[in-house]
Protein backbone atom coordinates (compact mmCIF):
# COMPACT_ATOMS: atom_id res chain seq x y z
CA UNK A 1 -8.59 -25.56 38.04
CA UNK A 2 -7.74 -25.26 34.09
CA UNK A 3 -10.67 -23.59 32.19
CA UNK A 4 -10.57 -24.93 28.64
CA UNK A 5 -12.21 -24.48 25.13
CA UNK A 6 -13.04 -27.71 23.54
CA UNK A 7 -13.89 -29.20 20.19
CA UNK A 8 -14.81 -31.87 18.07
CA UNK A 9 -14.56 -32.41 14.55
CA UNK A 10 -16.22 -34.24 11.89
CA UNK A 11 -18.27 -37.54 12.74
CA UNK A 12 -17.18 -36.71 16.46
CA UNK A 13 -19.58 -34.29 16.47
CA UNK A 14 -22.77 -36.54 15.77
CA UNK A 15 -21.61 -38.88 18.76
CA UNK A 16 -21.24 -35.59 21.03
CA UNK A 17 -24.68 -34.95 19.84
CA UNK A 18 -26.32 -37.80 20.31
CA UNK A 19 -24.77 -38.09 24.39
CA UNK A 20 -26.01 -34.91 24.37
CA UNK A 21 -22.27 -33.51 24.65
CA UNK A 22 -21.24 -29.82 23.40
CA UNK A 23 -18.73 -30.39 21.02
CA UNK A 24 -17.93 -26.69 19.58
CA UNK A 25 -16.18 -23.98 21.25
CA UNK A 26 -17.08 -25.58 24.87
CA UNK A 27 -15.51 -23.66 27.97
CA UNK A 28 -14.42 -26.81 30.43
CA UNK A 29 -13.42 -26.93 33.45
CA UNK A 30 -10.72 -29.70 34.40
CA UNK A 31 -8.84 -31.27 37.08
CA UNK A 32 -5.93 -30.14 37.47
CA UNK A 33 -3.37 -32.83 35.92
CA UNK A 34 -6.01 -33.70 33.71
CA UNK A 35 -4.38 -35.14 30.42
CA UNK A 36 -5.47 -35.61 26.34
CA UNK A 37 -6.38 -38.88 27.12
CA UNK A 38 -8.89 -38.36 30.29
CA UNK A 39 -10.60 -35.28 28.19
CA UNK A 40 -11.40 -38.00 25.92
CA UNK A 41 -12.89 -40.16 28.54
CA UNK A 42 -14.95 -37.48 29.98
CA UNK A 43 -16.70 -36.89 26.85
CA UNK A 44 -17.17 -40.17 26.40
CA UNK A 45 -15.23 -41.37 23.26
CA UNK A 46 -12.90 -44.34 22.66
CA UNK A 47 -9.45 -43.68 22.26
CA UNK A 48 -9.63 -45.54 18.97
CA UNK A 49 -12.21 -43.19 17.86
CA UNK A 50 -9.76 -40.21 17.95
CA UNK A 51 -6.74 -39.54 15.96
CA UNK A 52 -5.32 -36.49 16.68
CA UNK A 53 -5.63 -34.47 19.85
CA UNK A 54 -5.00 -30.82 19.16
CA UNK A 55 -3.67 -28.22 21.88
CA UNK A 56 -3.24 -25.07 20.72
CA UNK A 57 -3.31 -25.57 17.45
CA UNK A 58 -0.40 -28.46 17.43
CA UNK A 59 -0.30 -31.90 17.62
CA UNK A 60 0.06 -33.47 21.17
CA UNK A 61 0.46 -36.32 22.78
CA UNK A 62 -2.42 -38.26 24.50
CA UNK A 63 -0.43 -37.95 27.65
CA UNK A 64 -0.40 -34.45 27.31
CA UNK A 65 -1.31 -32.44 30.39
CA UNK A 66 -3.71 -29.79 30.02
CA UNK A 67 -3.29 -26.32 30.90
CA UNK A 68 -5.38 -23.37 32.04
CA UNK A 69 -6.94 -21.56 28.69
CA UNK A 70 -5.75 -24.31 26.22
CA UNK A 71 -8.13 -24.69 23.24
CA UNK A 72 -8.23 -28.49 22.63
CA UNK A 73 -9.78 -29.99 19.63
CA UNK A 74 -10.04 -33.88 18.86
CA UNK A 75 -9.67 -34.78 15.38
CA UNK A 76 -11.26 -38.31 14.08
CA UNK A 77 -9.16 -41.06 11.79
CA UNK A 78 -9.61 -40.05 7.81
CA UNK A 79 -10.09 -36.74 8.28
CA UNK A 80 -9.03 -35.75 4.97
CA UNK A 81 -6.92 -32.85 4.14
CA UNK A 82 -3.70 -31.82 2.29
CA UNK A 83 -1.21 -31.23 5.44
CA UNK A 84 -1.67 -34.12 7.47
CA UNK A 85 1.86 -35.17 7.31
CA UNK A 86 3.22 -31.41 7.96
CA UNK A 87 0.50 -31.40 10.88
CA UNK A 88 1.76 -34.07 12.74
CA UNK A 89 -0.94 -36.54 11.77
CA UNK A 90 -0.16 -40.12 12.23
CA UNK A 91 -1.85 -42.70 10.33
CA UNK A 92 -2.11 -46.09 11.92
CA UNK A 93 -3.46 -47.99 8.88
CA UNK A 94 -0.67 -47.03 6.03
């Protein structure tokens, strides 16, 4: 079973918090063939409500499959900052 570190960024956070949900340097434990997408399920979030998924410090795909010791971070729409575009963020509104 994968063993993860997850977290959550910006207004994420305060909806972790308030389902009483760690959101910062969690160790998880998955399924194995768990995905992006299900990790945001399991802590409860709407896809909508997420922008960017990272693994490993790069961009992926919600479809993304998980691995054993990934460090996964969800990143929330607006999340300001200079390199979006060289990170691999993708607006939906512009």
């Amino acid at each position: 079973m994968p063993v993860i570190t997850f977290n959550a960024f910006s207004f994420l956070q305060k909806k972790l918090k308030e389902k009483q949900i760690g959101y910062s340097n969690v160790t998880m434990t998955l399924k194995p063939g768990f995905r992006a997408k299900d990790l945001i399920r399991q802590v409860q979030l709407e896809p909508e409500e997420v922008e960017v998924v990272f693994i490993n410090g790069k961009v992926a795909p919600f479809d993304t499959i998980i691995q054993d010791n990934d460090r996964v971070a969800l990143i929330p729409p607006g999340t300001p900052g200079p390199y979006r575009v060289l990170l691999g963020f993708k607006n939906k509104n512009l």
